[in-house]
PDB file of N, CA and C in Angstrom:
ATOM      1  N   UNK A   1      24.117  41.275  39.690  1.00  0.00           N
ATOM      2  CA  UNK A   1      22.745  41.431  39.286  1.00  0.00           C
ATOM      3  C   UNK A   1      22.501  40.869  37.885  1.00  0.00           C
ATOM      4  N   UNK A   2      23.369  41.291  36.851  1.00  0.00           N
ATOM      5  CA  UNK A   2      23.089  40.328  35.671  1.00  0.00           C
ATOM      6  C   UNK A   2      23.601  38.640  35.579  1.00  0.00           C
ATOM      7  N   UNK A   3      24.050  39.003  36.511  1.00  0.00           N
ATOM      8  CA  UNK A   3      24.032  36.909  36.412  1.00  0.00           C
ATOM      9  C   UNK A   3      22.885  36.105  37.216  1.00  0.00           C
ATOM     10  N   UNK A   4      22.420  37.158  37.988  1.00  0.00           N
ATOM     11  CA  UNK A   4      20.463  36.375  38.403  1.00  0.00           C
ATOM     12  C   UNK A   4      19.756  36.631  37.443  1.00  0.00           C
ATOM     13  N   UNK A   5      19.815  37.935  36.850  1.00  0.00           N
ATOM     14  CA  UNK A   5      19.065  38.252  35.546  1.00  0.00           C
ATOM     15  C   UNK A   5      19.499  37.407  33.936  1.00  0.00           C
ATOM     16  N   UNK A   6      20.285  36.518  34.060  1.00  0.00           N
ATOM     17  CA  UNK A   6      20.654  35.751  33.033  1.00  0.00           C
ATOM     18  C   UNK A   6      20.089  34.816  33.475  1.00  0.00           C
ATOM     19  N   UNK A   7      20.386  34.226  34.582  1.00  0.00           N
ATOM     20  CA  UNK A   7      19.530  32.504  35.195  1.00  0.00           C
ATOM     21  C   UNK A   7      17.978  32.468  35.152  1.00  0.00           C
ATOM     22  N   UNK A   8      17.464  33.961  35.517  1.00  0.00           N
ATOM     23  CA  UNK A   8      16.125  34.064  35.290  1.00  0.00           C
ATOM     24  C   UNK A   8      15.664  34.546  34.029  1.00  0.00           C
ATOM     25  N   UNK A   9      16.198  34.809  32.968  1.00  0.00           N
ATOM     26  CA  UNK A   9      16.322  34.477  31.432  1.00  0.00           C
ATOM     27  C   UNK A   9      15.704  33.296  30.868  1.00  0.00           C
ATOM     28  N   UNK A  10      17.322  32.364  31.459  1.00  0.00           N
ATOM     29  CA  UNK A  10      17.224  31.317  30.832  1.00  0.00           C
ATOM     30  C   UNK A  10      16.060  30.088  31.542  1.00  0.00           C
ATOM     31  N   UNK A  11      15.836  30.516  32.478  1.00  0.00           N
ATOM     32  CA  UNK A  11      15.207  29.801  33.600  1.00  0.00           C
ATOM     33  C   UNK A  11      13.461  29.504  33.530  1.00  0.00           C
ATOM     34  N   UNK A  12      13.239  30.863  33.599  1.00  0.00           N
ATOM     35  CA  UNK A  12      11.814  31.213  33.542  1.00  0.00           C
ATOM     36  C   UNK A  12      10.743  30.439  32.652  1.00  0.00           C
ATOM     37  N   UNK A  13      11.322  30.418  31.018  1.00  0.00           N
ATOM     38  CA  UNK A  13      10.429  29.653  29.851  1.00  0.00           C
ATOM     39  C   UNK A  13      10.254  28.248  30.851  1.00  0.00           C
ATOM     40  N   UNK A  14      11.241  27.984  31.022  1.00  0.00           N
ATOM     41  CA  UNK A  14      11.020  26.013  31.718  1.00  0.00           C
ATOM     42  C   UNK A  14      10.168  26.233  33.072  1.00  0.00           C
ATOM     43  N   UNK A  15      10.382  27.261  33.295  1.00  0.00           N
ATOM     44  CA  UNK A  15       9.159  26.575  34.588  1.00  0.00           C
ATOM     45  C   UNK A  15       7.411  27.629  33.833  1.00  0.00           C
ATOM     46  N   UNK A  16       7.358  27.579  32.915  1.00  0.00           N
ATOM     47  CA  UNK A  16       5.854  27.693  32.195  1.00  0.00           C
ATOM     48  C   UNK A  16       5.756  27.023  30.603  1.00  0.00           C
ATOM     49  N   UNK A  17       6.621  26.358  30.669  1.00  0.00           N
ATOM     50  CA  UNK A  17       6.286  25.178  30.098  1.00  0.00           C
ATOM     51  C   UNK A  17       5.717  24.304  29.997  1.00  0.00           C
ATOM     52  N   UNK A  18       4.739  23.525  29.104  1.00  0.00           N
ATOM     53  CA  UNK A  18       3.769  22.868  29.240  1.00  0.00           C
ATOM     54  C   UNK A  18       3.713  21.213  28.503  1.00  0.00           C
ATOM     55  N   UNK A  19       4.082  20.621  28.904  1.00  0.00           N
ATOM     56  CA  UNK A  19       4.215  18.635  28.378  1.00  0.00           C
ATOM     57  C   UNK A  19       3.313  18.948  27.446  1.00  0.00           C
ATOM     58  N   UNK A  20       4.281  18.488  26.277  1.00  0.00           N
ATOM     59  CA  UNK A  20       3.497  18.090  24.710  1.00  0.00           C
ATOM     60  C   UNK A  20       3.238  16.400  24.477  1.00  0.00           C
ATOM     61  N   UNK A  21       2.252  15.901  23.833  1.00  0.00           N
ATOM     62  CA  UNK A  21       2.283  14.515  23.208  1.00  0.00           C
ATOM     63  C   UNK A  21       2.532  14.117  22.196  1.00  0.00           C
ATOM     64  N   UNK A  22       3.448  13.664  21.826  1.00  0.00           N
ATOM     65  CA  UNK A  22       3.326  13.489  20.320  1.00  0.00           C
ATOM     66  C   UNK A  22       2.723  12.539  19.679  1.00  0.00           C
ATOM     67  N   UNK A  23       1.904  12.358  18.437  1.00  0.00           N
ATOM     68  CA  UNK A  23       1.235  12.021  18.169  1.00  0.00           C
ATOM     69  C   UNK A  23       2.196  11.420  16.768  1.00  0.00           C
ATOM     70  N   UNK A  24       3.068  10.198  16.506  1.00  0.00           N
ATOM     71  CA  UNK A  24       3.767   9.932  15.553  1.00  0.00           C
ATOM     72  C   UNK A  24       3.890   8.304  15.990  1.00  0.00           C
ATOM     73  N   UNK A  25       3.051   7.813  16.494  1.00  0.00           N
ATOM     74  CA  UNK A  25       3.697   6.332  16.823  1.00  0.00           C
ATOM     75  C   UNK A  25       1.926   5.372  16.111  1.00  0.00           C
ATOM     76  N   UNK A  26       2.950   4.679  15.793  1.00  0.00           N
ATOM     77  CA  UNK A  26       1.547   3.243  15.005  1.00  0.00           C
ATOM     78  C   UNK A  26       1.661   2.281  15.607  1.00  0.00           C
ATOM     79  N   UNK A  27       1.905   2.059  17.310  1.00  0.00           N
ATOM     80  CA  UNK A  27       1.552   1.299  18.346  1.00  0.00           C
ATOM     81  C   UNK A  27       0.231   1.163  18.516  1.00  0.00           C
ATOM     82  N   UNK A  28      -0.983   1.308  17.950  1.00  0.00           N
ATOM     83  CA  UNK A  28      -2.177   0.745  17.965  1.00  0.00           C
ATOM     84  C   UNK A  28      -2.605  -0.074  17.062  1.00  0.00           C
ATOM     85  N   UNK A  29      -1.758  -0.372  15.815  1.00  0.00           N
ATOM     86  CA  UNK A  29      -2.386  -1.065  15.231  1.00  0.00           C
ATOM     87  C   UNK A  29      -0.967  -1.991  14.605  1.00  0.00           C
ATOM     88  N   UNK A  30      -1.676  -3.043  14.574  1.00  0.00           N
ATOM     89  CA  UNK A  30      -0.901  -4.458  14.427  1.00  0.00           C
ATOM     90  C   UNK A  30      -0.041  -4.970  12.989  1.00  0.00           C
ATOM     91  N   UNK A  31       1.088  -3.905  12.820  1.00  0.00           N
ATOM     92  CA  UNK A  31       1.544  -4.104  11.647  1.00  0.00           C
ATOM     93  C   UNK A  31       1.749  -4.983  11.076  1.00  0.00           C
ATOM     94  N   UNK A  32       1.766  -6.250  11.953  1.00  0.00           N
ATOM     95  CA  UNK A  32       2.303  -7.058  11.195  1.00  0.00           C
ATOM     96  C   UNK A  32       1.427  -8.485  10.411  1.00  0.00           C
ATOM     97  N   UNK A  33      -0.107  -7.668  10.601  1.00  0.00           N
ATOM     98  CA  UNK A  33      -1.177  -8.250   9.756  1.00  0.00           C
ATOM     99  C   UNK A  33      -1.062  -6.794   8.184  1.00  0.00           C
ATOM    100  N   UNK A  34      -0.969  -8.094   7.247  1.00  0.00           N
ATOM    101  CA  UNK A  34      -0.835  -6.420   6.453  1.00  0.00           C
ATOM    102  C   UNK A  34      -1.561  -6.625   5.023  1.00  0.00           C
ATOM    103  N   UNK A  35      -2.816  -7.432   5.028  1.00  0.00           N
ATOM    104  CA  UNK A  35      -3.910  -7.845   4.246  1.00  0.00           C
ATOM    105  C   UNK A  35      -5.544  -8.114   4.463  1.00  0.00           C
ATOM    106  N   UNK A  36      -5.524  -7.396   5.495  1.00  0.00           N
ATOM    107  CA  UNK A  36      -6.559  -7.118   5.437  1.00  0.00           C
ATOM    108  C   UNK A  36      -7.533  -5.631   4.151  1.00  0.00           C
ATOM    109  N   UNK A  37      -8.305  -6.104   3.820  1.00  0.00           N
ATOM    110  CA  UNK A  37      -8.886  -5.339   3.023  1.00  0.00           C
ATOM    111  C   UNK A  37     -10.721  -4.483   3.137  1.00  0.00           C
ATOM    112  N   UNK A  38     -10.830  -3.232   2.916  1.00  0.00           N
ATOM    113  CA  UNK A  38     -11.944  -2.921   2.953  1.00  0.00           C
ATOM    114  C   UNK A  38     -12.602  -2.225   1.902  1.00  0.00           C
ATOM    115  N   UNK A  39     -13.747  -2.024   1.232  1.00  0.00           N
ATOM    116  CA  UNK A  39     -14.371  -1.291   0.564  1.00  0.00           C
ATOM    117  C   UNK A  39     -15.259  -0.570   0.914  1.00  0.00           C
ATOM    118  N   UNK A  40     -15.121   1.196   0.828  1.00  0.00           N
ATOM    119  CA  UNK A  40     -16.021   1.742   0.797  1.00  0.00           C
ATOM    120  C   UNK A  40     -16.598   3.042   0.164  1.00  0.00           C
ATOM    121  N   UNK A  41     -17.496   4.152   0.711  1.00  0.00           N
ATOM    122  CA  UNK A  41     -17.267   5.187  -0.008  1.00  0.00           C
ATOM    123  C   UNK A  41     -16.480   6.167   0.886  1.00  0.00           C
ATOM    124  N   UNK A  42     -15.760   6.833  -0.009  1.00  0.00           N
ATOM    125  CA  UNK A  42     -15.069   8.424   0.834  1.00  0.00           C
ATOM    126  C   UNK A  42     -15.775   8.982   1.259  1.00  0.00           C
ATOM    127  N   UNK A  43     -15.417   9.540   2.580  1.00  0.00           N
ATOM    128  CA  UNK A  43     -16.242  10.512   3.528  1.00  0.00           C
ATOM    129  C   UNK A  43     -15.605  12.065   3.571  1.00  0.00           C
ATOM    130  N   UNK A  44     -14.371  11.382   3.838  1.00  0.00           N
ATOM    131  CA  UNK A  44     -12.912  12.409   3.847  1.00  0.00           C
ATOM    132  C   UNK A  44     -11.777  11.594   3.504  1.00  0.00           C
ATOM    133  N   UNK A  45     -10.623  12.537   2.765  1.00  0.00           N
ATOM    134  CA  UNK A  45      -9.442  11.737   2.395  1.00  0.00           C
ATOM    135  C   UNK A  45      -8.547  13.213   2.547  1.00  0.00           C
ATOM    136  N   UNK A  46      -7.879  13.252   3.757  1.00  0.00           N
ATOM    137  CA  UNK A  46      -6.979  14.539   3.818  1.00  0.00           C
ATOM    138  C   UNK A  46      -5.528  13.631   4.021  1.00  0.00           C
ATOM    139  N   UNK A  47      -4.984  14.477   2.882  1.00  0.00           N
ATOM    140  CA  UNK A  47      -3.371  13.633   2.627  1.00  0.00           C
ATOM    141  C   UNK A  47      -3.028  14.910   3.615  1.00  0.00           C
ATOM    142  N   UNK A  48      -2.178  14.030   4.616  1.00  0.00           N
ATOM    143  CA  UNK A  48      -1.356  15.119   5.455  1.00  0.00           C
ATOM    144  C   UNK A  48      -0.168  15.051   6.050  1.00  0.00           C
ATOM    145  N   UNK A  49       0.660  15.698   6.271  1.00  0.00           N
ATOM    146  CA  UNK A  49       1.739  15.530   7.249  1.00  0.00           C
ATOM    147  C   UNK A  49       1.513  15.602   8.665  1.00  0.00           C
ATOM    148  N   UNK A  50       1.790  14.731   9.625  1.00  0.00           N
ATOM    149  CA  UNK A  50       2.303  13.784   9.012  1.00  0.00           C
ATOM    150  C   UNK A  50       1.948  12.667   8.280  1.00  0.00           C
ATOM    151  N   UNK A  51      -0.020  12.627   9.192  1.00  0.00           N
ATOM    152  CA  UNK A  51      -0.384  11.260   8.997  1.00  0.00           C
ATOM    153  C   UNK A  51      -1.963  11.550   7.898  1.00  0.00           C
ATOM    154  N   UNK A  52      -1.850  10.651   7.039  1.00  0.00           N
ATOM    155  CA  UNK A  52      -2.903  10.837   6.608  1.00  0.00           C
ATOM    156  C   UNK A  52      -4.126  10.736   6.997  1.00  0.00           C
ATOM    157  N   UNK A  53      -5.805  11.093   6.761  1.00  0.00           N
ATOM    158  CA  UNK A  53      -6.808  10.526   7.165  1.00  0.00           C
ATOM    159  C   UNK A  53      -8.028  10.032   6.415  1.00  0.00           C
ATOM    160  N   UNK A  54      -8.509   8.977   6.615  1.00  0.00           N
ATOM    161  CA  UNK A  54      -9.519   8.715   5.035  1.00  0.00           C
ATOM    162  C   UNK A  54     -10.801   7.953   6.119  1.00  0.00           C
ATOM    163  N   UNK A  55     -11.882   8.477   5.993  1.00  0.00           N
ATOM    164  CA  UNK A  55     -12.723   8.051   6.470  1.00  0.00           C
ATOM    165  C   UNK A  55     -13.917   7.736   5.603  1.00  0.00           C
ATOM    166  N   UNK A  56     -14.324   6.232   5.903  1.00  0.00           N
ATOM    167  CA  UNK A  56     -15.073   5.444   4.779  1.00  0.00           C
ATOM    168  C   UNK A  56     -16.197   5.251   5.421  1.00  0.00           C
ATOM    169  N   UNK A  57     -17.366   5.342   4.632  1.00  0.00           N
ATOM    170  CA  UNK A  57     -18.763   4.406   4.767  1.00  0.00           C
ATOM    171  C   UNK A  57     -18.481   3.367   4.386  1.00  0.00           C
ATOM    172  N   UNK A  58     -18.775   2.405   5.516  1.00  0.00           N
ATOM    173  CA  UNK A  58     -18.424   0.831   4.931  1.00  0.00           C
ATOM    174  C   UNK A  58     -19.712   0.069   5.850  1.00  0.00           C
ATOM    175  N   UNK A  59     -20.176  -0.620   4.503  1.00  0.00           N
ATOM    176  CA  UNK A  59     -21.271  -1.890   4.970  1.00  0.00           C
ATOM    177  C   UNK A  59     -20.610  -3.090   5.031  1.00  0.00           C
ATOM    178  N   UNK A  60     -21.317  -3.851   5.846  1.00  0.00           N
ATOM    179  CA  UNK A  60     -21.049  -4.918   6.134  1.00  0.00           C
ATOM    180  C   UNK A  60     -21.689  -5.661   7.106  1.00  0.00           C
ATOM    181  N   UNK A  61     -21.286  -6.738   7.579  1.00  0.00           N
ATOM    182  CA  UNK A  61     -22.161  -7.243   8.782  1.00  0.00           C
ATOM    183  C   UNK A  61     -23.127  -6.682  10.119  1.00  0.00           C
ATOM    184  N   UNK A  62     -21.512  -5.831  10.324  1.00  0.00           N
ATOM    185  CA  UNK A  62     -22.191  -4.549  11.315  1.00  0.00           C
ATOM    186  C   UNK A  62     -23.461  -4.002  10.965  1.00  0.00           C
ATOM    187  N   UNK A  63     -23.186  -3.474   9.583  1.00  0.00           N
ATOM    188  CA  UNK A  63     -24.154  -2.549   9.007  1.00  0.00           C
ATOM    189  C   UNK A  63     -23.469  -1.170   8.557  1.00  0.00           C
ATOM    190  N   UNK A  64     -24.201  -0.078   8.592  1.00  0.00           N
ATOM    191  CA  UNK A  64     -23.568   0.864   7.815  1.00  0.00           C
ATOM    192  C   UNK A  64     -22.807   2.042   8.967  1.00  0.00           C
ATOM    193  N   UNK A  65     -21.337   1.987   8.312  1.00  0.00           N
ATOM    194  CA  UNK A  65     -20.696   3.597   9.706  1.00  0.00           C
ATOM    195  C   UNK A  65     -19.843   4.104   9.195  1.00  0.00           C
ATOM    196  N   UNK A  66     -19.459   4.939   9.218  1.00  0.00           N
ATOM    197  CA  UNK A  66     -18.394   5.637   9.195  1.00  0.00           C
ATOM    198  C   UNK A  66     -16.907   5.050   9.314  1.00  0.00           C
ATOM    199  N   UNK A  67     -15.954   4.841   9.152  1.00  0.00           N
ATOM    200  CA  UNK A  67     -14.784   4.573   9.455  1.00  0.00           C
ATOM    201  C   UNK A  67     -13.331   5.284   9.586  1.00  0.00           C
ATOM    202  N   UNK A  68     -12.489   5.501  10.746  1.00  0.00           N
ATOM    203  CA  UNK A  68     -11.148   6.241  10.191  1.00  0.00           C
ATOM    204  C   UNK A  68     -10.188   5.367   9.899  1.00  0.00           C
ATOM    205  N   UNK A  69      -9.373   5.723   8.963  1.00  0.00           N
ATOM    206  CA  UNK A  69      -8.105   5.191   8.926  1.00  0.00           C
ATOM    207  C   UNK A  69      -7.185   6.255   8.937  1.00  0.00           C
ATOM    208  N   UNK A  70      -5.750   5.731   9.428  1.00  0.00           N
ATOM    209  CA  UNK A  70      -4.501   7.037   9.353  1.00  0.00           C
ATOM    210  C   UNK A  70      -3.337   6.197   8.420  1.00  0.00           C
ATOM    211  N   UNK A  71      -3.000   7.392   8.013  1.00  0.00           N
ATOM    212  CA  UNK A  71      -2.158   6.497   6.753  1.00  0.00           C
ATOM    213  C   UNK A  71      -1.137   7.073   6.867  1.00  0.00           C
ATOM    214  N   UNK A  72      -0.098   7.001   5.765  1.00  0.00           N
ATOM    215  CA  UNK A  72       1.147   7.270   5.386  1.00  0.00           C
ATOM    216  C   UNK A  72       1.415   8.920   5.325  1.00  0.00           C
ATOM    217  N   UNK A  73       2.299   9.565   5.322  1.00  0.00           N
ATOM    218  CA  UNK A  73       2.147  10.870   4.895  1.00  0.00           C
ATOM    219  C   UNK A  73       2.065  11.239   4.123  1.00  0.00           C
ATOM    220  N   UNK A  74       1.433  12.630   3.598  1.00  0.00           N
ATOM    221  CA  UNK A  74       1.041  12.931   1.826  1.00  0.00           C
ATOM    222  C   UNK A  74       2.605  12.311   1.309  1.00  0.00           C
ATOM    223  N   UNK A  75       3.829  12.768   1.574  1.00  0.00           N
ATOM    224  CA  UNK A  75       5.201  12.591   0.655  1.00  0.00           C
ATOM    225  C   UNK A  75       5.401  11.167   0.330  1.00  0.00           C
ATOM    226  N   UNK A  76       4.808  10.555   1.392  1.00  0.00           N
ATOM    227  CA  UNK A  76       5.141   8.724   1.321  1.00  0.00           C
ATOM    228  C   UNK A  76       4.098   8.465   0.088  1.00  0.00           C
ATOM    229  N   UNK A  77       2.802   9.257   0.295  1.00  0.00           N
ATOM    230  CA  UNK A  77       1.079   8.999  -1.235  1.00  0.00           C
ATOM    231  C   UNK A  77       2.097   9.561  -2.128  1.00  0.00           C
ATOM    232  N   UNK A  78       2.877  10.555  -2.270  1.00  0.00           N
ATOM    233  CA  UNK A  78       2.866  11.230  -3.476  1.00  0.00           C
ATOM    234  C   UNK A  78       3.893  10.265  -4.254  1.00  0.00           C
ATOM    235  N   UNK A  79       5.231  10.010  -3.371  1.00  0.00           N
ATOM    236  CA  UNK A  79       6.388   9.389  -3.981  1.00  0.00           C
ATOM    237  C   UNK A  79       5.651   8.073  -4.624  1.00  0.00           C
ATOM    238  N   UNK A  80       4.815   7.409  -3.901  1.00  0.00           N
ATOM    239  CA  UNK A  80       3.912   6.377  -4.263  1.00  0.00           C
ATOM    240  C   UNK A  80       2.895   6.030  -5.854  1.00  0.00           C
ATOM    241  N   UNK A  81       2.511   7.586  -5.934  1.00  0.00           N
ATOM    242  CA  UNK A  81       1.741   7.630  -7.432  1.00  0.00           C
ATOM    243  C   UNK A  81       0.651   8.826  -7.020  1.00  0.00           C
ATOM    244  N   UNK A  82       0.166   8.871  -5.640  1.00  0.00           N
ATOM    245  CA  UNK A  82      -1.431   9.601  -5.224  1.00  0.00           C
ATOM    246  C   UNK A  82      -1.114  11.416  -5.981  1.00  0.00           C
ATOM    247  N   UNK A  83      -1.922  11.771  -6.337  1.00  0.00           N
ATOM    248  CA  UNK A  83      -2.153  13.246  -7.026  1.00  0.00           C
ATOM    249  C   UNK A  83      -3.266  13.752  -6.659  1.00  0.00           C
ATOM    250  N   UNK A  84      -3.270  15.401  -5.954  1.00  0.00           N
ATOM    251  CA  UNK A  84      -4.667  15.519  -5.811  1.00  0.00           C
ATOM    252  C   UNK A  84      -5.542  15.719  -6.645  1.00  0.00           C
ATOM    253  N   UNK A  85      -6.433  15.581  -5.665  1.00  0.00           N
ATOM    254  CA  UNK A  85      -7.922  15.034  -6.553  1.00  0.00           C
ATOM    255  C   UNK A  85      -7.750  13.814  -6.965  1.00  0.00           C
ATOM    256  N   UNK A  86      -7.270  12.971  -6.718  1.00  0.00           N
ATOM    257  CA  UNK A  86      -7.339  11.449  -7.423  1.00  0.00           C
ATOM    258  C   UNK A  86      -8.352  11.031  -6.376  1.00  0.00           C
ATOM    259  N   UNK A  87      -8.458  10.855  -5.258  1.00  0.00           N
ATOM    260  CA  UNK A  87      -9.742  10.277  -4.352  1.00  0.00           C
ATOM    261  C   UNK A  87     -10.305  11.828  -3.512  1.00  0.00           C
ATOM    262  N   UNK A  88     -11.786  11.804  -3.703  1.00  0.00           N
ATOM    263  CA  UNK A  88     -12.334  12.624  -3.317  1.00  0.00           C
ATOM    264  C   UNK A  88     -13.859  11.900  -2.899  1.00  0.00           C
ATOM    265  N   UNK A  89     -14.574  12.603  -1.976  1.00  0.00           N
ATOM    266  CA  UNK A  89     -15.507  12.459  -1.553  1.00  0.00           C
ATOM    267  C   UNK A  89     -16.862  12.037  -2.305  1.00  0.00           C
ATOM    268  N   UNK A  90     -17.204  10.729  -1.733  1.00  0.00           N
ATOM    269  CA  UNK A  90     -18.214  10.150  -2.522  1.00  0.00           C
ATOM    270  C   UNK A  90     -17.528   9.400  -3.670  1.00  0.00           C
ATOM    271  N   UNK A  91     -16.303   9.039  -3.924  1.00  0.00           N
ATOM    272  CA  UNK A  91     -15.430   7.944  -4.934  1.00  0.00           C
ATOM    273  C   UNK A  91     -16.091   6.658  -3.960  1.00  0.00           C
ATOM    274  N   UNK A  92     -15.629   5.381  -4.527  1.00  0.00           N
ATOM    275  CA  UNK A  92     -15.600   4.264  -3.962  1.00  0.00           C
ATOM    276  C   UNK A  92     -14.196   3.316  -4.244  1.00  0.00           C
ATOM    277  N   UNK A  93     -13.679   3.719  -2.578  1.00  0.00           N
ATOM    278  CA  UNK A  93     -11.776   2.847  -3.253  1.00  0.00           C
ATOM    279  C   UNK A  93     -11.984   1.826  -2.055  1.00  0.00           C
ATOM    280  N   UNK A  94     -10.913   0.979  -2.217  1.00  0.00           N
ATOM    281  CA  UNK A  94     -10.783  -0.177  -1.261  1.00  0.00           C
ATOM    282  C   UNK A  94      -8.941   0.275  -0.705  1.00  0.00           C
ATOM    283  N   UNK A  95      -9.431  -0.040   0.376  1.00  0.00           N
ATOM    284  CA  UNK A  95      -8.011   0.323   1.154  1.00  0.00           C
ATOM    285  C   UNK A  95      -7.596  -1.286   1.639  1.00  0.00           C
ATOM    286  N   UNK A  96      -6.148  -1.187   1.688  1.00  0.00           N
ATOM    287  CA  UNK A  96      -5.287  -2.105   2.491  1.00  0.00           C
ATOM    288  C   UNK A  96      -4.822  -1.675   3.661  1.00  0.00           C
ATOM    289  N   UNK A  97      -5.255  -2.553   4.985  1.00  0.00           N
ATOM    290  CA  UNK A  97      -4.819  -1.397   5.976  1.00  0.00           C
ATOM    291  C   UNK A  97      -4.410  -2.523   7.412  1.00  0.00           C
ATOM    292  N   UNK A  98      -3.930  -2.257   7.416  1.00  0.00           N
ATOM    293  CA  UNK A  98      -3.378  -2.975   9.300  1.00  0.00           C
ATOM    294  C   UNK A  98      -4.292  -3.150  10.142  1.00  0.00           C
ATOM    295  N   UNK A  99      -4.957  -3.924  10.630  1.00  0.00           N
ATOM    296  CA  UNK A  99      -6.550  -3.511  11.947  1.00  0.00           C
ATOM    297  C   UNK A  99      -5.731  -3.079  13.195  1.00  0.00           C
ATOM    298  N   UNK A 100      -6.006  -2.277  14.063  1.00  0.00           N
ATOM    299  CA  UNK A 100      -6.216  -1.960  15.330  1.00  0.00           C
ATOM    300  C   UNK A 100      -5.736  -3.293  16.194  1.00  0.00           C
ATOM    301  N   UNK A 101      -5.150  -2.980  17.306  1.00  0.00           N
ATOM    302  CA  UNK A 101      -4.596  -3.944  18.081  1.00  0.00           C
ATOM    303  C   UNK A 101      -5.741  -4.464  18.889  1.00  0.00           C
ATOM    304  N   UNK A 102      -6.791  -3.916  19.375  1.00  0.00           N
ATOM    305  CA  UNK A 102      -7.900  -3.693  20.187  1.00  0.00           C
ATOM    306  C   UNK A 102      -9.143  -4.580  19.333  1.00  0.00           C
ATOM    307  N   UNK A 103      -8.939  -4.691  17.918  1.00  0.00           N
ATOM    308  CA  UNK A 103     -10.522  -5.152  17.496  1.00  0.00           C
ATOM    309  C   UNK A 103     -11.155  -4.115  17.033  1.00  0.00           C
ATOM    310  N   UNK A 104     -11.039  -2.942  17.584  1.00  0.00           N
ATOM    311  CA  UNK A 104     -11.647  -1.948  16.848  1.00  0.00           C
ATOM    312  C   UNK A 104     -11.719  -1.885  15.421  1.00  0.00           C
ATOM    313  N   UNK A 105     -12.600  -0.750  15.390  1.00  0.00           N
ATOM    314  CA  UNK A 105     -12.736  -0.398  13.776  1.00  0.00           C
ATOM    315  C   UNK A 105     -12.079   0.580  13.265  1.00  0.00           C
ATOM    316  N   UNK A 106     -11.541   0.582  12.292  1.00  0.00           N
ATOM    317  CA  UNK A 106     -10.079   1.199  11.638  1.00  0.00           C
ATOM    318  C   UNK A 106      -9.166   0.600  11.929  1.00  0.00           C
ATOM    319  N   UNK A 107      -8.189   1.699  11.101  1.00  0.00           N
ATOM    320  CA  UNK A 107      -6.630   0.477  11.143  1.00  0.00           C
ATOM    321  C   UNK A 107      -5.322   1.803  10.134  1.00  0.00           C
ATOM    322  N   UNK A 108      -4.377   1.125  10.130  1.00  0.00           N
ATOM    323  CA  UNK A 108      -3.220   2.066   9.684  1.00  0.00           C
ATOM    324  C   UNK A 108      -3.524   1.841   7.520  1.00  0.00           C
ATOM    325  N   UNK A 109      -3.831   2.437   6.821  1.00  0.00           N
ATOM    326  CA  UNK A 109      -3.404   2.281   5.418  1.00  0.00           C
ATOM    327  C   UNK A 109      -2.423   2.106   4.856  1.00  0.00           C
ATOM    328  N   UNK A 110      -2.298   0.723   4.493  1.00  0.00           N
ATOM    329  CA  UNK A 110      -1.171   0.371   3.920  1.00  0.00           C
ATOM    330  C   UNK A 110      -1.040   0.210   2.182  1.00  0.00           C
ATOM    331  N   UNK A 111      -2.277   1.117   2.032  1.00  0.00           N
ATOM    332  CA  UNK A 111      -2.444   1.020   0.302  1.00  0.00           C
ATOM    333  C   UNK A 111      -4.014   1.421   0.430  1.00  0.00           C
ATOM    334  N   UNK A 112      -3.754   1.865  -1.305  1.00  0.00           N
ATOM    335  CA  UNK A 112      -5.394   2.693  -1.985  1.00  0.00           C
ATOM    336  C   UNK A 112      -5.572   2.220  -3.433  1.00  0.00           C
ATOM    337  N   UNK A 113      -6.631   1.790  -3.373  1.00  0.00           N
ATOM    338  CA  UNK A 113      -7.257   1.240  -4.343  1.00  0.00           C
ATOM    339  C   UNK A 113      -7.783   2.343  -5.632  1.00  0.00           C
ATOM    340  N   UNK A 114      -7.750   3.807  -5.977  1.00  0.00           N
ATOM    341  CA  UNK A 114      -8.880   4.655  -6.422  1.00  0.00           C
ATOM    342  C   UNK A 114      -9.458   4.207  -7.284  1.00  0.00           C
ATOM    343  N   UNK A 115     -10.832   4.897  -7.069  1.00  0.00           N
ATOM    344  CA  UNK A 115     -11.825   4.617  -7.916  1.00  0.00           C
ATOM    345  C   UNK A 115     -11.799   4.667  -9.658  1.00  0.00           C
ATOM    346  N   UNK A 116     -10.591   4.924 -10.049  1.00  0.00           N
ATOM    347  CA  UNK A 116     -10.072   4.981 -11.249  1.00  0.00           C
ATOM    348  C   UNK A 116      -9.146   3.462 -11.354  1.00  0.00           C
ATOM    349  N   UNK A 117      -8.920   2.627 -10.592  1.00  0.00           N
ATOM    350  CA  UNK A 117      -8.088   1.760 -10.509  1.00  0.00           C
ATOM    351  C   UNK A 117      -6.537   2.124  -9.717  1.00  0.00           C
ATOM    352  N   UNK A 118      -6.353   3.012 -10.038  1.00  0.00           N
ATOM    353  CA  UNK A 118      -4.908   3.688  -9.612  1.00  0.00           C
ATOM    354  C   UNK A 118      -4.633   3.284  -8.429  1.00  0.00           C
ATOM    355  N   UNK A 119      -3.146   2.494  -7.807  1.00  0.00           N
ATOM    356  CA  UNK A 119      -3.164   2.036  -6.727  1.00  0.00           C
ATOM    357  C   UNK A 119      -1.769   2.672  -6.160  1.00  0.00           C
ATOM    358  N   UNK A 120      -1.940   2.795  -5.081  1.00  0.00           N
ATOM    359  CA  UNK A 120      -0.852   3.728  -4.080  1.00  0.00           C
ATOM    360  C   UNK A 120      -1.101   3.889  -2.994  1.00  0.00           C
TER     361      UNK A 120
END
């Protein structure tokens, strides 16, 4: 009896288990363009683990929208130079960033311009 009650122990978690995605791969956007450049204003700039997020008002041809980018992780900004509060909402920085494999709008950050000059 305790060796069914051990198999159904160990057993049970795996069959109510539920498929996770992970969300850690920069297969959407085309690393190996790595100059492209944009200017705009901060919307949001959350340094995070893993991935960062900075979303810009940016004009241009289009006209005026919103933008995301995902970036590096806060430890990769920090080892880099970034401190908080250095870009905050309503600054105006220019990012370096990878475009999207698709054409889309956004792209991976491969650098920050802040509105103080400070680059990281």
């Amino acid at each position: 009896m305790n060796r069914y009650l051990s198999i159904a122990v160990l057993i049970g978690p795996c069959l109510f288990s539920f498929p996770v995605e992970a969300h850690h791969s920069a297969a959407r956007f085309d690393l190996t363009i790595r100059d492209r450049t944009v200017t705009g204003i901060v919307k949001e700039f959350r340094a995070a683990n893993p991935h960062t997020r900075i979303v810009l008002e940016v004009t241009d041809e289009k006209g005026t929208r919103d933008i995301e980018y995902e970036g590096h992780s806060r430890n990769n900004y920090y080892r880099r130079g970034w401190r908080t509060g250095l870009v905050k909402a309503g600054d105006r920085i220019t990012l370096t960033a990878a475009p999207t494999r698709d054409g889309s709008d956004g792209g991976y950050a491969l650098g920050v311009k802040a509105a103080d000059g400070t680059e990281f």
